[in-house]
N, C-alpha and C. Protein backbone atom coordinates (compact mmCIF):
# COMPACT_ATOMS: atom_id res chain seq x y z
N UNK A 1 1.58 5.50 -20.95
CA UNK A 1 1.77 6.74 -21.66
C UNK A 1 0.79 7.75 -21.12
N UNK A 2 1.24 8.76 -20.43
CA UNK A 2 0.24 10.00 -20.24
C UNK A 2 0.50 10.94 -21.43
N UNK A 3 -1.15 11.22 -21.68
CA UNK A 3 -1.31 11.79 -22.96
C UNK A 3 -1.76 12.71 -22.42
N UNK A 4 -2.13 13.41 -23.85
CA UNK A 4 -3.23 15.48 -24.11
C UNK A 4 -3.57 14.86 -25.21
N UNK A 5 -5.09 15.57 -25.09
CA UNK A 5 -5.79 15.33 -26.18
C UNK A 5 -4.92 16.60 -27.51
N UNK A 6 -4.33 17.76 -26.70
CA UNK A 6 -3.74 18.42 -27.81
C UNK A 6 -2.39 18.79 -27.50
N UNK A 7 -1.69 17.38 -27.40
CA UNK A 7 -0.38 17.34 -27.62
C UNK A 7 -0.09 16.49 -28.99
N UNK A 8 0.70 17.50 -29.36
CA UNK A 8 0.96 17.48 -30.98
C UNK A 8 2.58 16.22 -31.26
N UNK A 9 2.85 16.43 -29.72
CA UNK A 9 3.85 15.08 -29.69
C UNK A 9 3.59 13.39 -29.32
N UNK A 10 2.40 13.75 -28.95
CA UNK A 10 1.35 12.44 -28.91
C UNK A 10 1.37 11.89 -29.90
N UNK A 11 0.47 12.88 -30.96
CA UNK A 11 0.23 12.71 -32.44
C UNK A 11 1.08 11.94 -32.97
N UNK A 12 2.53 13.02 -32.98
CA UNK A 12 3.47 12.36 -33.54
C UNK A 12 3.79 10.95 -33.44
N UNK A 13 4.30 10.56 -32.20
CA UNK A 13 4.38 9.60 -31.34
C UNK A 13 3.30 8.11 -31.78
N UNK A 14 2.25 8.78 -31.61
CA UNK A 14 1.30 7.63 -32.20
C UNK A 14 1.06 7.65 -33.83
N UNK A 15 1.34 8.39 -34.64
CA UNK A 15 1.64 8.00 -36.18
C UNK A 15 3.08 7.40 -36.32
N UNK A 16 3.89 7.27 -35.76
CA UNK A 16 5.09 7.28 -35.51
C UNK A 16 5.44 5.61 -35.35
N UNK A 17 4.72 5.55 -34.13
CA UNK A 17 5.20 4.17 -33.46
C UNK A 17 4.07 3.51 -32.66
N UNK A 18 2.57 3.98 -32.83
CA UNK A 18 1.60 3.35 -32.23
C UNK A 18 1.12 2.51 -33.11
N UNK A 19 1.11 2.59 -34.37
CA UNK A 19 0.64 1.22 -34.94
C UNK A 19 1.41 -0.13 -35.11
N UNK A 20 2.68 0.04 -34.79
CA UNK A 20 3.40 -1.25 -34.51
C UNK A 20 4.08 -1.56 -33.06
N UNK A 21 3.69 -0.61 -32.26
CA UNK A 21 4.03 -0.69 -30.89
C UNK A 21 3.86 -2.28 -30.60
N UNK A 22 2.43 -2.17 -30.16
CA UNK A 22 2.02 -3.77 -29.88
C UNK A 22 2.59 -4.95 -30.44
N UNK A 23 2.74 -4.90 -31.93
CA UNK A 23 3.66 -5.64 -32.56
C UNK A 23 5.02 -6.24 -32.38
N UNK A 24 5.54 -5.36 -31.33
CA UNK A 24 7.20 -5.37 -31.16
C UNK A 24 7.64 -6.28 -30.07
N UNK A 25 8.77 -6.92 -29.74
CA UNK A 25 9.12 -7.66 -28.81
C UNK A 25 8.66 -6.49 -27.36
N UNK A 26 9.58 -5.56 -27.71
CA UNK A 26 9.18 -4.36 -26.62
C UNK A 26 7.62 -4.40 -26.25
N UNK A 27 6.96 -3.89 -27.44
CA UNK A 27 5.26 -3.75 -26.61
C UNK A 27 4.50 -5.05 -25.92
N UNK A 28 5.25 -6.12 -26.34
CA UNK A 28 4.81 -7.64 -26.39
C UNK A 28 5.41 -7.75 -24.29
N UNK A 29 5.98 -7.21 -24.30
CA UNK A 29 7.10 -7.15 -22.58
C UNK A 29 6.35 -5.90 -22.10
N UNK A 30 6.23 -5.30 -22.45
CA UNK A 30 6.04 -3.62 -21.98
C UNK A 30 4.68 -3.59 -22.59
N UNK A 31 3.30 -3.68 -22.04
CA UNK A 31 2.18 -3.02 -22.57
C UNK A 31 2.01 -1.40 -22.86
N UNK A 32 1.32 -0.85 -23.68
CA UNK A 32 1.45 0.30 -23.54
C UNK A 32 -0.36 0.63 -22.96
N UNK A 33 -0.30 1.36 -21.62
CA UNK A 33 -2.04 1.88 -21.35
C UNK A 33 -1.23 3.34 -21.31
N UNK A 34 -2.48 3.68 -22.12
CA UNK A 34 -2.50 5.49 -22.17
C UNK A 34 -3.71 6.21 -21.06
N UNK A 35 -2.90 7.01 -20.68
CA UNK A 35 -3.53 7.44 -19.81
C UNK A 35 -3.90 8.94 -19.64
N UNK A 36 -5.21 9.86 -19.66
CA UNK A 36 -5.61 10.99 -20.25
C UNK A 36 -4.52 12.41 -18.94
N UNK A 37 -4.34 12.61 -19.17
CA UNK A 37 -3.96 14.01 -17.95
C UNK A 37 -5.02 14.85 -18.00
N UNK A 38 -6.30 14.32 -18.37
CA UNK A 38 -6.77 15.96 -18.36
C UNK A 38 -7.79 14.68 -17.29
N UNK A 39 -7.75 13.40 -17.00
CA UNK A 39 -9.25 12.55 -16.58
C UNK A 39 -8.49 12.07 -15.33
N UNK A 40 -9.56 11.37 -14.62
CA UNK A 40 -8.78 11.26 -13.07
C UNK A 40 -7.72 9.65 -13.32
N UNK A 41 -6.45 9.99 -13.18
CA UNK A 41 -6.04 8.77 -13.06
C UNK A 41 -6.56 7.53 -12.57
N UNK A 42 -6.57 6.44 -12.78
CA UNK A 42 -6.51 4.76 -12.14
C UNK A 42 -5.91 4.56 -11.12
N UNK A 43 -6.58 4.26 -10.00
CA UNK A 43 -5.95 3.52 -8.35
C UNK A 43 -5.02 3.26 -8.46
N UNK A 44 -4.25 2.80 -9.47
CA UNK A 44 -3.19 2.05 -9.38
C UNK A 44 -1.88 2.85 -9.75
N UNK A 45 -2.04 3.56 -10.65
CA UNK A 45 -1.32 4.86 -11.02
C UNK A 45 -1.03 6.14 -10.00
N UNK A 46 -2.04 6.25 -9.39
CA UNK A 46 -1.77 7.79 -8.62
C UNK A 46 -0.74 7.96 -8.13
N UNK A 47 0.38 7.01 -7.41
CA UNK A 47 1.40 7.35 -6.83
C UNK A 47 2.54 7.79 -7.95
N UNK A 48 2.33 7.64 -9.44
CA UNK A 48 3.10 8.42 -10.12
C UNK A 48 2.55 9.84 -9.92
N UNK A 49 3.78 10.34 -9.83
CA UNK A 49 3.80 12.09 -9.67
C UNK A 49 4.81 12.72 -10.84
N UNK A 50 4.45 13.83 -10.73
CA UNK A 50 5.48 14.45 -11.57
C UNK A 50 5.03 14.56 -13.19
N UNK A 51 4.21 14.31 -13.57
CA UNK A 51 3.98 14.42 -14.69
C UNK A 51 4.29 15.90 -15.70
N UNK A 52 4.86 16.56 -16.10
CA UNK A 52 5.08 17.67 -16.42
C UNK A 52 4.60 17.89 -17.97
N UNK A 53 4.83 16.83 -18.71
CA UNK A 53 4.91 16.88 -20.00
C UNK A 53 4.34 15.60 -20.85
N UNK A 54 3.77 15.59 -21.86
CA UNK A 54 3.30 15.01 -22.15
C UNK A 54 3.61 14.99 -23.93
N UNK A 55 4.19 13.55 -24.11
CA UNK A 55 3.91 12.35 -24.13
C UNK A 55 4.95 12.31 -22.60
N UNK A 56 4.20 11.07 -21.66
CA UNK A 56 5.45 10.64 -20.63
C UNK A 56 5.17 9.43 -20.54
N UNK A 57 6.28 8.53 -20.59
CA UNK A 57 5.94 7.13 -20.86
C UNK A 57 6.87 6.56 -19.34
N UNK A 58 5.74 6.04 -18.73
CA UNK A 58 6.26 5.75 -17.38
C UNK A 58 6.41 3.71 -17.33
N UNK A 59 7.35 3.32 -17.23
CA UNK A 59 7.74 1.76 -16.97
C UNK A 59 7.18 1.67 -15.08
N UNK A 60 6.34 0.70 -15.22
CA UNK A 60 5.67 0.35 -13.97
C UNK A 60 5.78 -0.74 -13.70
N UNK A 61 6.31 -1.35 -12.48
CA UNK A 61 6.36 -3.01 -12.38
C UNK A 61 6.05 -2.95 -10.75
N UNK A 62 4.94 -3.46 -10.29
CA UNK A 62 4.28 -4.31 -9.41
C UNK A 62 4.44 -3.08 -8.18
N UNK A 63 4.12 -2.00 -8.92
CA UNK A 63 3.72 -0.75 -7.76
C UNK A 63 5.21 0.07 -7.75
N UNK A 64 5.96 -0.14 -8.30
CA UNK A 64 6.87 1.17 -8.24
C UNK A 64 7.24 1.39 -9.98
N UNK A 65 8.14 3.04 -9.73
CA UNK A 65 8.18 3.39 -11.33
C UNK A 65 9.71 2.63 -11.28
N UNK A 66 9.98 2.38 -12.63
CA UNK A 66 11.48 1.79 -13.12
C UNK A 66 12.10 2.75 -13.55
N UNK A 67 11.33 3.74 -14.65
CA UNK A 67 12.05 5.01 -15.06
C UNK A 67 10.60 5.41 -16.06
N UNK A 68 11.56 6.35 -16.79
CA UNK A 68 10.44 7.32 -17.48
C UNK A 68 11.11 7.78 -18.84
N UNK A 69 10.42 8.69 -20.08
CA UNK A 69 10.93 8.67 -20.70
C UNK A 69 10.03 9.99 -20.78
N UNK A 70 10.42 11.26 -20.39
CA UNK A 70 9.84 12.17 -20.87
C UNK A 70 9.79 13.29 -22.00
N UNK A 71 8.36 13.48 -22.86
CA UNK A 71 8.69 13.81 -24.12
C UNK A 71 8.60 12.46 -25.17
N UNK A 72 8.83 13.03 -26.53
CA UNK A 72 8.75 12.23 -27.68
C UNK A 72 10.12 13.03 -28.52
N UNK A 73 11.15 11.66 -28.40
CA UNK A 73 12.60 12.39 -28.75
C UNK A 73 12.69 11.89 -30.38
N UNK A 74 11.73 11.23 -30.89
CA UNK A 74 11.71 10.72 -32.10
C UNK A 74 11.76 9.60 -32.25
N UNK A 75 11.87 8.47 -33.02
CA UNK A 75 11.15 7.06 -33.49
C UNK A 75 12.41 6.64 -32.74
N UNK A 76 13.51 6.97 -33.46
CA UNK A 76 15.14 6.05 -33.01
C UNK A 76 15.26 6.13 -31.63
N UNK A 77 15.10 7.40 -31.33
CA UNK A 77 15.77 7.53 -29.78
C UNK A 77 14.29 7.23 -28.73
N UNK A 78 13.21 6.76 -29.45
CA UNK A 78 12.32 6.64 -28.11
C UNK A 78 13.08 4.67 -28.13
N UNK A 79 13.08 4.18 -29.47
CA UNK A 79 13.46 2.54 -28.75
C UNK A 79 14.68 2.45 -27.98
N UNK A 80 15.22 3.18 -28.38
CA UNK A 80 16.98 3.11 -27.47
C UNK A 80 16.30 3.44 -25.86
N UNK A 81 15.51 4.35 -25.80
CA UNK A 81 15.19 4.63 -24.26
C UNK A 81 14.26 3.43 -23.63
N UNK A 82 13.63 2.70 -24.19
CA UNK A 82 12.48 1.72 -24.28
C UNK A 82 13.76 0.74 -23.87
N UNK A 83 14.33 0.52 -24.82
CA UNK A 83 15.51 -0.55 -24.41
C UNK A 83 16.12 -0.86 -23.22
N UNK A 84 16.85 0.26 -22.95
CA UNK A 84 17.30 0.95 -21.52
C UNK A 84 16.20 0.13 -20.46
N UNK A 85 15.14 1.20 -20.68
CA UNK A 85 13.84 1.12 -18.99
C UNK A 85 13.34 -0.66 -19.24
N UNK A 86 14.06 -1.40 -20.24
CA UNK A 86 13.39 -2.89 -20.40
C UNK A 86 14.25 -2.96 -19.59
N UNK A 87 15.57 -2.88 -19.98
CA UNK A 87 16.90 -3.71 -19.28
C UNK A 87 17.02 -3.48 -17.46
N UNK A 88 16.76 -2.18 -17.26
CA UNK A 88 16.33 -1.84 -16.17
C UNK A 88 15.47 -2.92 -15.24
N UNK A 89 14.31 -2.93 -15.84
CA UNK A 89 13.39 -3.71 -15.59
C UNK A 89 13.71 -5.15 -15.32
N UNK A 90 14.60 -5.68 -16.11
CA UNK A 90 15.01 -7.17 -16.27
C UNK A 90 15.74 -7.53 -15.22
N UNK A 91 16.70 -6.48 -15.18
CA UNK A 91 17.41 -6.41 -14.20
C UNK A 91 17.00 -6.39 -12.63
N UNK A 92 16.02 -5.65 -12.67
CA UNK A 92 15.33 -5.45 -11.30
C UNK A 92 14.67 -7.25 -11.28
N UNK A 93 14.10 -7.41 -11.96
CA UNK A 93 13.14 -8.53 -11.94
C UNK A 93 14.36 -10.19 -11.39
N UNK A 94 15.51 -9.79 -12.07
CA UNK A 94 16.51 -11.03 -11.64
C UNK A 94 16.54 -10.83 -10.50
N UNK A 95 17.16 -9.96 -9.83
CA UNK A 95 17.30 -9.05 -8.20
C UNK A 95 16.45 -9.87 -7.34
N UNK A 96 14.89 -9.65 -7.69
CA UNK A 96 13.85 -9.94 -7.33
C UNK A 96 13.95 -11.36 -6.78
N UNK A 97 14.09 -11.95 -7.73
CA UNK A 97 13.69 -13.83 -7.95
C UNK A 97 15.14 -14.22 -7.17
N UNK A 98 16.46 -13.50 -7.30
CA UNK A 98 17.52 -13.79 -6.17
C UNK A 98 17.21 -13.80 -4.66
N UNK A 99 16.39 -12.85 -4.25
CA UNK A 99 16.32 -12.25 -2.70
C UNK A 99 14.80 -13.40 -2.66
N UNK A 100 13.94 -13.58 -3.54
CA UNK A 100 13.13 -14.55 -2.92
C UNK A 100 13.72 -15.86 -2.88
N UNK A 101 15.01 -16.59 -3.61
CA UNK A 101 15.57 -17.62 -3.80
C UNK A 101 16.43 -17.49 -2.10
N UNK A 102 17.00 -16.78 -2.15
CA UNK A 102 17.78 -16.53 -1.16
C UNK A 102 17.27 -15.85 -0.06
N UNK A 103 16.27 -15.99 1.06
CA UNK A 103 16.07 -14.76 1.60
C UNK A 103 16.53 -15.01 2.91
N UNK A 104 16.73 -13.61 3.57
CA UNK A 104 17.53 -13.41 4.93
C UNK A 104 16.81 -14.07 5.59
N UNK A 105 18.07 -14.59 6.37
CA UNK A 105 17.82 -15.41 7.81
C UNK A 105 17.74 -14.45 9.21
N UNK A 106 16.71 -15.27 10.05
CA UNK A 106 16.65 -14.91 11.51
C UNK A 106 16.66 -15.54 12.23
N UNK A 107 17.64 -15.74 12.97
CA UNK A 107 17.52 -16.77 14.24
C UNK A 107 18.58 -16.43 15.17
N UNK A 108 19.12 -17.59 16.28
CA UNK A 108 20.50 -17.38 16.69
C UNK A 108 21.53 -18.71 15.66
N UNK A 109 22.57 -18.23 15.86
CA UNK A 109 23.45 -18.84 15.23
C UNK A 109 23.35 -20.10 15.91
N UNK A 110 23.50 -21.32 15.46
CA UNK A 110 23.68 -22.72 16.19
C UNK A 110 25.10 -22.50 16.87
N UNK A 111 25.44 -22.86 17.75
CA UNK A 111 26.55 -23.26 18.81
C UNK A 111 26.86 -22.11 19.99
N UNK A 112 25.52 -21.13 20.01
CA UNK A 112 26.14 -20.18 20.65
C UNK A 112 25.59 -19.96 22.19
């Protein structure tokens, strides 16, 4: 989550759904680290760009973004979007464990 110390949709956001975030199957899969926009991002973060607005809740898995959710659209519609960037995620992650199960061959063909 990139925050403002005076974003009033933060606020919201965290009276909203930060005290049971962690609690949830979602936060339990999805950590939430908040991260200041006004302080120097984390090494690991900088290659997110684009930040425009704040609350922006960026899904990160093993160095690239999955998606984003920019803004605070309200309690209902931030889990429906949370849902989404999980499934996303899950999805990518099966992908993943296929192409290492399976991975391309190099050689010459036998008989040729």
């Amino acid at each position: 989550m990139f925050e403002s110390a005076v974003c009033e949709w933060c606020d919201k956001w965290r009276d909203e759904v930060g005290p049971v975030y962690s609690k949830t199957d979602e936060g339990k899969q999805v950590p939430l680290r908040v991260i200041s926009v006004h302080e120097p991002r984390p090494v690991v973060y900088r290659a997110i760009n684009g930040i425009v607005f704040t609350p922006t809740f960026v899904l990160w898995d093993k160095g690239r973004e999955i998606g984003r959710i920019s803004g605070y659209p309200g309690e209902s519609f931030f889990w429906g979007l949370l849902g989404e960037l999980i499934e996303r995620l899950d999805s990518g992650r099966k992908e993943d464990r296929a192409r290492e199960a399976n991975p391309p061959v190099s050689g010459t063909p036998v008989g040729r």
